[in-house]
C-alpha atoms as a PDB file:
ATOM      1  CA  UNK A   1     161.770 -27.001 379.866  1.00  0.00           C
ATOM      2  CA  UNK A   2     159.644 -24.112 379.957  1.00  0.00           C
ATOM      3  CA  UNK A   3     159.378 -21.489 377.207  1.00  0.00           C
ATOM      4  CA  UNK A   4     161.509 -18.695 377.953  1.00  0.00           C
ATOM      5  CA  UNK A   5     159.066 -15.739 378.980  1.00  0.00           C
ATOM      6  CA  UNK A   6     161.544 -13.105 378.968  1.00  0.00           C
ATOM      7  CA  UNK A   7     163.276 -12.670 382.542  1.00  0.00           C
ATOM      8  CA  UNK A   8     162.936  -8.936 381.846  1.00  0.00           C
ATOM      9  CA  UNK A   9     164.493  -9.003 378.413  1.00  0.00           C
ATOM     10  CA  UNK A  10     163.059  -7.079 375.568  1.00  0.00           C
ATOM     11  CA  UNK A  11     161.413  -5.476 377.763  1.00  0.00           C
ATOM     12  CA  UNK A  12     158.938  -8.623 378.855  1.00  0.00           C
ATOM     13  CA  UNK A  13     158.244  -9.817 382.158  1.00  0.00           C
ATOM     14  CA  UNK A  14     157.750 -13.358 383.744  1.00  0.00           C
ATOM     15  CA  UNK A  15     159.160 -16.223 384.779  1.00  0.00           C
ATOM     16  CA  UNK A  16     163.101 -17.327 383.774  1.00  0.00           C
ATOM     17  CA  UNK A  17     163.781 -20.334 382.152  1.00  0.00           C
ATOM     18  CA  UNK A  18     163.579 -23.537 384.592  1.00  0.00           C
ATOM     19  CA  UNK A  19     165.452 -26.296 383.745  1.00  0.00           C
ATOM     20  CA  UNK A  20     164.082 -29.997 384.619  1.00  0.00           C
ATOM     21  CA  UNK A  21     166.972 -31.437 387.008  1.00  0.00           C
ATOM     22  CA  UNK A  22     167.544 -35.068 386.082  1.00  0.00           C
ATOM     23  CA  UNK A  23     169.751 -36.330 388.527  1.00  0.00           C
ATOM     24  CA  UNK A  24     172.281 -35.495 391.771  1.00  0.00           C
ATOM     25  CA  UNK A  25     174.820 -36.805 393.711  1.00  0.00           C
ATOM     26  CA  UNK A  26     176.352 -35.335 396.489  1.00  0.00           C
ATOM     27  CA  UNK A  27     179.687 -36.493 398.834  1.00  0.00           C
ATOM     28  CA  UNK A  28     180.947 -34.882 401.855  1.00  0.00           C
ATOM     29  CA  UNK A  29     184.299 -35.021 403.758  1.00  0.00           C
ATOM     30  CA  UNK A  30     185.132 -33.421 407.208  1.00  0.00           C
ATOM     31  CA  UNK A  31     188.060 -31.452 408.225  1.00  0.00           C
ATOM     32  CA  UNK A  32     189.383 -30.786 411.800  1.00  0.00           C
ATOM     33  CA  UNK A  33     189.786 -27.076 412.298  1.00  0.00           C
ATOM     34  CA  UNK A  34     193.103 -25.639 411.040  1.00  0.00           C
ATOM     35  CA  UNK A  35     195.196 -24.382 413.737  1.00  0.00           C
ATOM     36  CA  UNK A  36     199.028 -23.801 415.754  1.00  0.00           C
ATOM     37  CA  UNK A  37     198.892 -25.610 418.353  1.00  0.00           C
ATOM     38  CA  UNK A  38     195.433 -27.608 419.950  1.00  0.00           C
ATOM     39  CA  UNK A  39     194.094 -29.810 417.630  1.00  0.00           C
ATOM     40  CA  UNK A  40     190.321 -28.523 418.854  1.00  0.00           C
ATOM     41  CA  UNK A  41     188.527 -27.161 419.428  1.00  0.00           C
ATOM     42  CA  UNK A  42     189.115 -23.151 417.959  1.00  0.00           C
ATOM     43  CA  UNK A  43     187.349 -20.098 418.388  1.00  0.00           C
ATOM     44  CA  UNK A  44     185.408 -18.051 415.600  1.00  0.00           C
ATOM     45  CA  UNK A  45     184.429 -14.384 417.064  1.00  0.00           C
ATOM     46  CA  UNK A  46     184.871 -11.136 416.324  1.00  0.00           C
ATOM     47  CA  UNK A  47     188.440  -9.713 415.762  1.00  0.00           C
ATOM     48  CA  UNK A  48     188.623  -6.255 415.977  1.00  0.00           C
ATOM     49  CA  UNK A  49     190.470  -4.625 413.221  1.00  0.00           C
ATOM     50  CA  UNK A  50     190.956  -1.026 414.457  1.00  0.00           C
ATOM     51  CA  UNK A  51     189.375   1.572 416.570  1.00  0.00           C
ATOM     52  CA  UNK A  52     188.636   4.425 414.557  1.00  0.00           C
ATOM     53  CA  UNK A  53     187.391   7.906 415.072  1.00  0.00           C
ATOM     54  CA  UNK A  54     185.963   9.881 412.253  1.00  0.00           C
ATOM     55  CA  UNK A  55     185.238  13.124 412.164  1.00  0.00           C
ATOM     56  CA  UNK A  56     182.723  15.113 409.796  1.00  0.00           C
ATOM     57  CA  UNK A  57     181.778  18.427 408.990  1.00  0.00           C
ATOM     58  CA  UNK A  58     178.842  19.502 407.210  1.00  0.00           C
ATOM     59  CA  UNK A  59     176.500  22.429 406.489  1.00  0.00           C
ATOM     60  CA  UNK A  60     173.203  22.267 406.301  1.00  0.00           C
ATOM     61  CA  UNK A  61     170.316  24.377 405.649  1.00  0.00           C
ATOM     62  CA  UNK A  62     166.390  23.871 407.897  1.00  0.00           C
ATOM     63  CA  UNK A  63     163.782  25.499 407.017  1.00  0.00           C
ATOM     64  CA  UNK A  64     161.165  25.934 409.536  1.00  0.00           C
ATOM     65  CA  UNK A  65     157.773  25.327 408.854  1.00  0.00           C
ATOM     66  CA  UNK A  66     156.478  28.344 410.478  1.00  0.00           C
ATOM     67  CA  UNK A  67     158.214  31.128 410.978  1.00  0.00           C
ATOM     68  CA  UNK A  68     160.021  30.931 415.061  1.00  0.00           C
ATOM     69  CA  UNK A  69     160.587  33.784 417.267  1.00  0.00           C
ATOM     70  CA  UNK A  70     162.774  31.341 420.015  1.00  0.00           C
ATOM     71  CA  UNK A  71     163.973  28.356 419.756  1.00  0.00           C
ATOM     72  CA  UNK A  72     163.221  26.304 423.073  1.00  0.00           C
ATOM     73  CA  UNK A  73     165.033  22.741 423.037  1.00  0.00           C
ATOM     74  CA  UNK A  74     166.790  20.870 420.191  1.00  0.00           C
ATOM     75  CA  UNK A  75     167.721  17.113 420.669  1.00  0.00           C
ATOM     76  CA  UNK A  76     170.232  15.509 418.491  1.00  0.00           C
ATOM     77  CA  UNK A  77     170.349  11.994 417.804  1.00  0.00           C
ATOM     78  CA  UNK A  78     173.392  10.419 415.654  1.00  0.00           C
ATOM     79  CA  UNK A  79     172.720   6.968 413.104  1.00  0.00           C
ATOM     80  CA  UNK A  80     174.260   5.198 410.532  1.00  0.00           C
ATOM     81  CA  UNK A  81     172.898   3.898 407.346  1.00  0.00           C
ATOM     82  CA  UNK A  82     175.529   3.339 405.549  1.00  0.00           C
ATOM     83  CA  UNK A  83     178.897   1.778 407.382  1.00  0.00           C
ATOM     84  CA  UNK A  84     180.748  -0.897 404.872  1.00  0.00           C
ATOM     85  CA  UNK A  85     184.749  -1.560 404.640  1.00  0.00           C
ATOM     86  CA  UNK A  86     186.963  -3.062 401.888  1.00  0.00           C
ATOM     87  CA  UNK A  87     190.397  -4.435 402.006  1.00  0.00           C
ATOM     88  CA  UNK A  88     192.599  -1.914 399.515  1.00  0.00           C
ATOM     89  CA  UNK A  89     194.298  -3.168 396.876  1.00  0.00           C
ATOM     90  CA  UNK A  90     197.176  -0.255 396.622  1.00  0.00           C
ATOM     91  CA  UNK A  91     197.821   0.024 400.579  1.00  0.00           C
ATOM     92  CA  UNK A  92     198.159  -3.041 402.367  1.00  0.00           C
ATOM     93  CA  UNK A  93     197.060  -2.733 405.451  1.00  0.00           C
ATOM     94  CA  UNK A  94     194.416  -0.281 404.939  1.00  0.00           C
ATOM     95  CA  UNK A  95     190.561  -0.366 404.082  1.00  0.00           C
ATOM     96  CA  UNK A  96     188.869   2.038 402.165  1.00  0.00           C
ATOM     97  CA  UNK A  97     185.716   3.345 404.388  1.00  0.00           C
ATOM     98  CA  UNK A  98     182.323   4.339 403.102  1.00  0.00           C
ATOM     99  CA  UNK A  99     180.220   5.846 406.070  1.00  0.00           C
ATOM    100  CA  UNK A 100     176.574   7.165 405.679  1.00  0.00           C
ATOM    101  CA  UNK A 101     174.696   8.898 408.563  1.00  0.00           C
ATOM    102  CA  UNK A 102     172.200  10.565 410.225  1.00  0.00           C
ATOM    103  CA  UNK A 103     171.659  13.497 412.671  1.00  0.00           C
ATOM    104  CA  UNK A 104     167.700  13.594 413.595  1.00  0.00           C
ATOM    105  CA  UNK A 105     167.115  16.579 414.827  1.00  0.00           C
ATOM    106  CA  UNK A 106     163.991  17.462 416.823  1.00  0.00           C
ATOM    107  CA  UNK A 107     163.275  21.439 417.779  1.00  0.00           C
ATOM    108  CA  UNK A 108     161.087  22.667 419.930  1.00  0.00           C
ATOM    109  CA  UNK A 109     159.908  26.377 418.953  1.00  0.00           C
ATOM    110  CA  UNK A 110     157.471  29.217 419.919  1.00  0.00           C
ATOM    111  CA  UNK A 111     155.697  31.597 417.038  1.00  0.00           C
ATOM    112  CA  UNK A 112     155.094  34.622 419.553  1.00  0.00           C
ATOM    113  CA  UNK A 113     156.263  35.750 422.928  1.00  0.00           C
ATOM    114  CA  UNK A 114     153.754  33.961 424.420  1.00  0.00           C
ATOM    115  CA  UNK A 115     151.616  30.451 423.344  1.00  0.00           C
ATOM    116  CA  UNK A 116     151.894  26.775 422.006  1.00  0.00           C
ATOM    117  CA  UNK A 117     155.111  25.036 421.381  1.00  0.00           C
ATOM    118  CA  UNK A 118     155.637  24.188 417.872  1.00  0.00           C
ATOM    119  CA  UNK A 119     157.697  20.527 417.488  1.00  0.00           C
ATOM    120  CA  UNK A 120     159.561  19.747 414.365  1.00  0.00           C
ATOM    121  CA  UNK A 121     161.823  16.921 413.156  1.00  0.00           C
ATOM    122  CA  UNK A 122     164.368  17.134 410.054  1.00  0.00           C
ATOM    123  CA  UNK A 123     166.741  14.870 409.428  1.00  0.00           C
ATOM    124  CA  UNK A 124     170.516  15.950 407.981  1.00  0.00           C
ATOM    125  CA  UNK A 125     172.339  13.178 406.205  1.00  0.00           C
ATOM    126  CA  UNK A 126     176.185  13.029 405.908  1.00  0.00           C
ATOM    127  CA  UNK A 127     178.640  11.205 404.254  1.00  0.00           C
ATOM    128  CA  UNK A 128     182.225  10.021 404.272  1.00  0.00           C
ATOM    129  CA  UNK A 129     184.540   8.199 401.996  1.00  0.00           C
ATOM    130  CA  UNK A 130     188.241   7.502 404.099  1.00  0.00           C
ATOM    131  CA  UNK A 131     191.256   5.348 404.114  1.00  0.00           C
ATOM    132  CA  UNK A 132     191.423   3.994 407.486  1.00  0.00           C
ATOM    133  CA  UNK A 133     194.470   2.270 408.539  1.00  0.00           C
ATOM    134  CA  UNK A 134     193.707  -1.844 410.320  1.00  0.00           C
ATOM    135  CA  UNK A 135     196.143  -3.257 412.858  1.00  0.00           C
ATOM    136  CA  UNK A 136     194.992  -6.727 412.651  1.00  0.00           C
ATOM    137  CA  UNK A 137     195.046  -8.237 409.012  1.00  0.00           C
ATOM    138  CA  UNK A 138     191.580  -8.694 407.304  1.00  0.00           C
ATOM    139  CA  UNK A 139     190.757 -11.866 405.847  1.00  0.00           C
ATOM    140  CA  UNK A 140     189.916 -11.741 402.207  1.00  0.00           C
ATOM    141  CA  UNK A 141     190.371 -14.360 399.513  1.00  0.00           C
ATOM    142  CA  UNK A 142     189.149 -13.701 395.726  1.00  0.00           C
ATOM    143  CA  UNK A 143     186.205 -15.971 393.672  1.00  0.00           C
ATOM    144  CA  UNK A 144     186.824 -17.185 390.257  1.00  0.00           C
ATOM    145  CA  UNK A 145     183.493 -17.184 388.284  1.00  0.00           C
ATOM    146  CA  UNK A 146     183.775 -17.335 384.741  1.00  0.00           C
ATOM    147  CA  UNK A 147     184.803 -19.926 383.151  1.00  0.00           C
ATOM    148  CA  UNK A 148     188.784 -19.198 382.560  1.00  0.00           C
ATOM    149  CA  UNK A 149     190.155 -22.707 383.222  1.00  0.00           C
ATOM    150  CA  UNK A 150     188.468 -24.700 380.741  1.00  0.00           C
ATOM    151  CA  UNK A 151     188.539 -28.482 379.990  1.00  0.00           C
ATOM    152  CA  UNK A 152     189.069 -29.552 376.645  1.00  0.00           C
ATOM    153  CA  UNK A 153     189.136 -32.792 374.926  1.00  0.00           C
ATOM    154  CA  UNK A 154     191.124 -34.709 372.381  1.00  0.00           C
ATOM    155  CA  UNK A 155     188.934 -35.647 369.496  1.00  0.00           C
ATOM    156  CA  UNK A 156     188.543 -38.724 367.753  1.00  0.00           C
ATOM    157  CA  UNK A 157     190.857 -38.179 365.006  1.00  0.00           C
ATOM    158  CA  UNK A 158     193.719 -36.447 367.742  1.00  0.00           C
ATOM    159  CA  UNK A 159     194.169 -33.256 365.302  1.00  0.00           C
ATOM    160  CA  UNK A 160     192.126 -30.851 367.520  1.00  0.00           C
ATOM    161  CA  UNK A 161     189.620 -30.254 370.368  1.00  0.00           C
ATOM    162  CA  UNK A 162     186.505 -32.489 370.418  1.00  0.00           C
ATOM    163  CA  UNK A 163     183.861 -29.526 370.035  1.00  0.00           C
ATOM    164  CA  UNK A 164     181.440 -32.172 371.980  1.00  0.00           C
ATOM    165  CA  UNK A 165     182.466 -32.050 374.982  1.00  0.00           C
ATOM    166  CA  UNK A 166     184.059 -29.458 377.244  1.00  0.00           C
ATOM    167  CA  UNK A 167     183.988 -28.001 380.897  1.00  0.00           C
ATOM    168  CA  UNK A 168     185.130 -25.465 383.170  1.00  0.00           C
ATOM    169  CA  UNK A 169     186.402 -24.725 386.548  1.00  0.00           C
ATOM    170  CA  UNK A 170     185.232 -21.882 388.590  1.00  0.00           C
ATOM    171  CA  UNK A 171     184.923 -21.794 392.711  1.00  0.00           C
ATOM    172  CA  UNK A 172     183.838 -18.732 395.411  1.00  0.00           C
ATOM    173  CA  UNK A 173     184.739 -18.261 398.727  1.00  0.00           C
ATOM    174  CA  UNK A 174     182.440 -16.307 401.155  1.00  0.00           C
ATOM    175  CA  UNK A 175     184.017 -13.947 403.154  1.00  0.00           C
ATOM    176  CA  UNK A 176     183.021 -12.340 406.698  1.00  0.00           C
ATOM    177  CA  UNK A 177     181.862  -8.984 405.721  1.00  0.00           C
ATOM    178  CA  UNK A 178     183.913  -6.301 407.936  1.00  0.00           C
ATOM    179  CA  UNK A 179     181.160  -4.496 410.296  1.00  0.00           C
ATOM    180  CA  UNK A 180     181.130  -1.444 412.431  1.00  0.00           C
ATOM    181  CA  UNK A 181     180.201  -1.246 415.907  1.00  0.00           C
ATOM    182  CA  UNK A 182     179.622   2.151 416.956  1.00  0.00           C
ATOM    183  CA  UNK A 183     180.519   3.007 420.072  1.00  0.00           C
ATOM    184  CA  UNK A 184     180.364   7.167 420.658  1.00  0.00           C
ATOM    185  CA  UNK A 185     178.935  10.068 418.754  1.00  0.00           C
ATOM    186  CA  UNK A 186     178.908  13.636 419.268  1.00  0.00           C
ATOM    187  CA  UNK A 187     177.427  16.647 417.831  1.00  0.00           C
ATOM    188  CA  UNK A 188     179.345  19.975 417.802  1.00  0.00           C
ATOM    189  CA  UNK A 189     176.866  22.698 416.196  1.00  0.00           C
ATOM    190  CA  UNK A 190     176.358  26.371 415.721  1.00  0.00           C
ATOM    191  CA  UNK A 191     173.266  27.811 414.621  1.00  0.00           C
ATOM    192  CA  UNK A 192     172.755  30.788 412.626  1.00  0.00           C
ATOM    193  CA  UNK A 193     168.777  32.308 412.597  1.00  0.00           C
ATOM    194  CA  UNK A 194     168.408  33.843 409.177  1.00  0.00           C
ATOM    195  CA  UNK A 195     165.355  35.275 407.160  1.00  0.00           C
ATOM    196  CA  UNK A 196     163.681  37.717 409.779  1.00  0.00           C
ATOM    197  CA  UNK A 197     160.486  39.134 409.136  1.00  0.00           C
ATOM    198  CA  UNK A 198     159.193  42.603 410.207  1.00  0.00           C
ATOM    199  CA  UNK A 199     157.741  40.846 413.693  1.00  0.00           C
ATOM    200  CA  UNK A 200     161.272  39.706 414.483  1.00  0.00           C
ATOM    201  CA  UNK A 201     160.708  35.601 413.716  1.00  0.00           C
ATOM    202  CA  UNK A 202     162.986  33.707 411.652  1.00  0.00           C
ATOM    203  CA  UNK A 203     162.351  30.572 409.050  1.00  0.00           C
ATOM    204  CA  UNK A 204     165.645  29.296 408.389  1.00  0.00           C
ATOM    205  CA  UNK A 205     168.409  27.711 410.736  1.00  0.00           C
ATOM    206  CA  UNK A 206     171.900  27.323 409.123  1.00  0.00           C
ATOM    207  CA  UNK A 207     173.477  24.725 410.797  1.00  0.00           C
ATOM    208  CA  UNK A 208     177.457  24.270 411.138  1.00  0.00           C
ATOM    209  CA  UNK A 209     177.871  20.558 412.770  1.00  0.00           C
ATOM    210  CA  UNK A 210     181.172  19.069 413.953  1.00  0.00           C
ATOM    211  CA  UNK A 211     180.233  15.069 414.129  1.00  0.00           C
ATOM    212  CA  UNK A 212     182.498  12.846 415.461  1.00  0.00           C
ATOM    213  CA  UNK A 213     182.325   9.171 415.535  1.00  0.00           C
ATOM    214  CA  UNK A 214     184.237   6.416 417.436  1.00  0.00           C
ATOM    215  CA  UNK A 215     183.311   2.706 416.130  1.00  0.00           C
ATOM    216  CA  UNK A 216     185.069  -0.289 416.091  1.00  0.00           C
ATOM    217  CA  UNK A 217     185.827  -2.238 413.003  1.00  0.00           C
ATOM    218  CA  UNK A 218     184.928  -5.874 413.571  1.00  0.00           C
ATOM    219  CA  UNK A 219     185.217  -8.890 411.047  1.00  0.00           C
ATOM    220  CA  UNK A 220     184.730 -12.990 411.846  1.00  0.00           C
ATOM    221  CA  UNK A 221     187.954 -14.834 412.297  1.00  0.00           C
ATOM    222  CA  UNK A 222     188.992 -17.766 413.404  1.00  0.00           C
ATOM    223  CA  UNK A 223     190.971 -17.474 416.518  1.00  0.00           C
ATOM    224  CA  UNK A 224     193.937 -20.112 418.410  1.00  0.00           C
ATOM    225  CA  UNK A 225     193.373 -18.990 421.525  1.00  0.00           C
ATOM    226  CA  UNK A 226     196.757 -20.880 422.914  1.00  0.00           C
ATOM    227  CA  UNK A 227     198.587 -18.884 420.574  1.00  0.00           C
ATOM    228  CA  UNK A 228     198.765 -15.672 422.190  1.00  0.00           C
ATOM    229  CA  UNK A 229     201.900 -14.510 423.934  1.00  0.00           C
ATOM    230  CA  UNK A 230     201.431 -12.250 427.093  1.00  0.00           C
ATOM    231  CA  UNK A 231     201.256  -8.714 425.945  1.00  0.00           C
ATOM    232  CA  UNK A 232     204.959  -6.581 427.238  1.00  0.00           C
ATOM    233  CA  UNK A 233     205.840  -5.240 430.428  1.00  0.00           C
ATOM    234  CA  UNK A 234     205.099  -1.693 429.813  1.00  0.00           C
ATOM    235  CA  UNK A 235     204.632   1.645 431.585  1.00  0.00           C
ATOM    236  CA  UNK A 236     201.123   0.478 432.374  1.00  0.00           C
ATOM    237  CA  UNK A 237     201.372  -3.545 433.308  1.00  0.00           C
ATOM    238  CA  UNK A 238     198.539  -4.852 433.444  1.00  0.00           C
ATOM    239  CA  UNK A 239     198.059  -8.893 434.860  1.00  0.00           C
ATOM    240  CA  UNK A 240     198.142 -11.408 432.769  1.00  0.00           C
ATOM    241  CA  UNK A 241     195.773 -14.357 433.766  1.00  0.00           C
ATOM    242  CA  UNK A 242     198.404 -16.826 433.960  1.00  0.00           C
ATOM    243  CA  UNK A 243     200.214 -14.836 436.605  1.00  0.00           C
ATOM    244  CA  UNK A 244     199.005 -14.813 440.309  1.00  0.00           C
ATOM    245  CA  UNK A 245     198.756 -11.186 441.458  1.00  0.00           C
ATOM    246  CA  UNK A 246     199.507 -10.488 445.396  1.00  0.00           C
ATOM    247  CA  UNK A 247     197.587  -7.874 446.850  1.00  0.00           C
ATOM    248  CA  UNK A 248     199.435  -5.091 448.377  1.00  0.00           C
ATOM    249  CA  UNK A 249     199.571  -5.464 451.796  1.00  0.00           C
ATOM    250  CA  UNK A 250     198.534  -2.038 453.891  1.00  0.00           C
ATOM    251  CA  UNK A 251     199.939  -0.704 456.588  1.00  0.00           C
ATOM    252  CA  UNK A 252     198.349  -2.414 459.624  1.00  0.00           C
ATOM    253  CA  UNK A 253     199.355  -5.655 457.690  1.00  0.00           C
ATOM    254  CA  UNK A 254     203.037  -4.602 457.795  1.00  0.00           C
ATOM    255  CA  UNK A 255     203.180  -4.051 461.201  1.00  0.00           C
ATOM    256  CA  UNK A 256     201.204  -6.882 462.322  1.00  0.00           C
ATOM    257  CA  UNK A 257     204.044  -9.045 460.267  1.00  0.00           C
ATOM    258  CA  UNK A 258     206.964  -7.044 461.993  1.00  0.00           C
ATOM    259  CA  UNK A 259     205.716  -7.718 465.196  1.00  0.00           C
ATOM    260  CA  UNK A 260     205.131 -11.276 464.499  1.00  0.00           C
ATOM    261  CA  UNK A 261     208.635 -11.712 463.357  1.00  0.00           C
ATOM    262  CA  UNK A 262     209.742 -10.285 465.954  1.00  0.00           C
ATOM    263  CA  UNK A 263     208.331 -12.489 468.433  1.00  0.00           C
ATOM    264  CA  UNK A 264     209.181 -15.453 466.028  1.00  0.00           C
ATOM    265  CA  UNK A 265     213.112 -14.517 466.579  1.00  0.00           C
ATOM    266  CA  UNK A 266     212.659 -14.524 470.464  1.00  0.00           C
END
C-alpha cells in the first residue's frame, strides 16, 4: 500500500491512498422486466410529469459603454443554466423547482445623429425557486450509505461481540434525474433611458422584463404500454387507435347514396 500523501489533508496535496486488490469474484442473475400484463418486452422513455409555465420578473440595470443618443435594434435571446427538480418531502405530489436563466441581450446604438452603429451584448441572469405541482408520480427511492445495519459476531467465549470480525450493509439506487425540456420563452420589457448628458445621450438602460417560460418536466420511466385505458369521451373526443374512424361523408356522397337506394328499391 502506498504511503498516504495527504489527499488534500493538512493542507498537502497528492495522490490518495491505493489499496493493492487481492482478489474478486463476481455472479450475475437476470430478471425479466417487471410489468401488468405482457411478459416483454416494456418500454423505458420519457414520462412527462407536468407542463409548467413560469413566470419571472426582474429588474435590471445596463450600462452602456458609450454614452447612446438612439437605440436602433435590441434582440433578446432566452437560456437556461440552471433547470433541476426534486421530489418534496412535505407535499406529495409536488417538486420543489430551482430554475436559472439567461436573457442575452444584444443592442444596436448610434453616439450622434448621424455615423457608425455601436453593437453591444450584456447578459441579465434570473432566478427562480417554486413549488410546482406533477400529475404523473416521480420515481424516487432513497440510498443507504453508512453503515447502520451492522453484522456482529458471537465470540469465542459467547459473553459478547467478537471485536474481530464485523460487517455492514449499505446499498444505492440510481435514480432518473427529472429534466426540463423547454419549449417557449418570451420577453416582456420596458426600457427606461436614464443619465442624460448636456448633448442629449444617455448611458444607462433600466430594464423592467416580464419572462415567461413554458417547459416540460420529463423523467425516465418504465412504461406497460398495454396498460393504458382509452382516455374519456369528452367535449373534445379525440380517436383512439383501436377504434376505426369513418370519414364524414359530403354532400355529393349523400345524394349519390339516395339515388342509388332508390334505384335499388325499384
Amino acid at each position: 500500500m502506498k504511503k498516504n500523501t495527504g489527499c488534500g489533508n493538512n493542507g498537502h496535496s497528492g495522490s490518495c491512498d491505493v489499496s493493492r486488490t487481492k482478489t474478486v469474484d463476481c455472479f450475475t442473475r437476470s430478471f425479466a422486466p417487471i410489468a401488468d400484463i405482457q411478459n416483454v418486452p416494456v418500454y423505458d422513455i420519457p414520462v412527462v410529469l407536468a407542463e409548467v409555465e413560469l413566470q419571472a420578473d426582474v429588474e435590471a440595470d445596463i450600462k452602456l459603454p458609450t454614452p447612446a443618443r438612439e437605440i436602433k435594434w435590441i434582440r433578446k435571446n432566452v437560456s437556461l443554466k440552471q433547470c433541476k427538480a426534486i421530489p418534496s418531502i412535505q407535499n406529495p405530489g409536488y417538486v420543489k423547482l430551482f430554475v436559472t436563466g439567461v436573457v442575452h441581450k444584444n443592442i444596436q446604438y448610434v453616439e450622434e445623429c448621424s455615423g457608425y452603429i455601436t453593437d453591444f451584448s450584456t447578459d441579465i441572469d434570473f432566478s427562480c425557486n417554486q413549488q410546482v405541482k406533477v400529475f404523473n408520480t416521480p420515481l424516487e427511492f432513497p440510498s443507504r450509505k453508512s453503515s447502520v445495519d451492522e453484522r456482529r459476531f458471537l465470540d469465542k467465549t459467547g459473553h459478547g461481540a467478537d471485536h474481530t470480525t464485523g460487517g455492514s450493509r449499505t446499498f444505492e439506487f440510481y435514480n432518473d434525474p427529472i429534466d426540463c425540456k423547454l419549449i417557449f420563452s418570451e420577453v416582456n420589457d420596458l426600457d427606461l433611458f436614464k443619465e442624460f448628458n448636456r448633448f442629449g445621450q444617455f448611458e444607462k438602460i433600466t430594464e423592467k422584463m416580464e419572462i415567461t417560460l413554458f417547459f416540460k418536466l420529463l423523467q425516465n420511466q418504465q412504461f406497460n404500454p398495454k396498460f393504458v385505458q382509452p382516455p374519456k369521451k369528452g367535449a373534445c373526443n379525440l380517436p383512439w387507435p383501436a377504434q376505426k374512424v369513418q370519414p364524414q361523408a359530403t354532400a355529393r356522397e349523400k345524394f349519390v347514396e339516395k339515388i342509388q337506394g332508390m334505384y335499388r328499391i325499384r
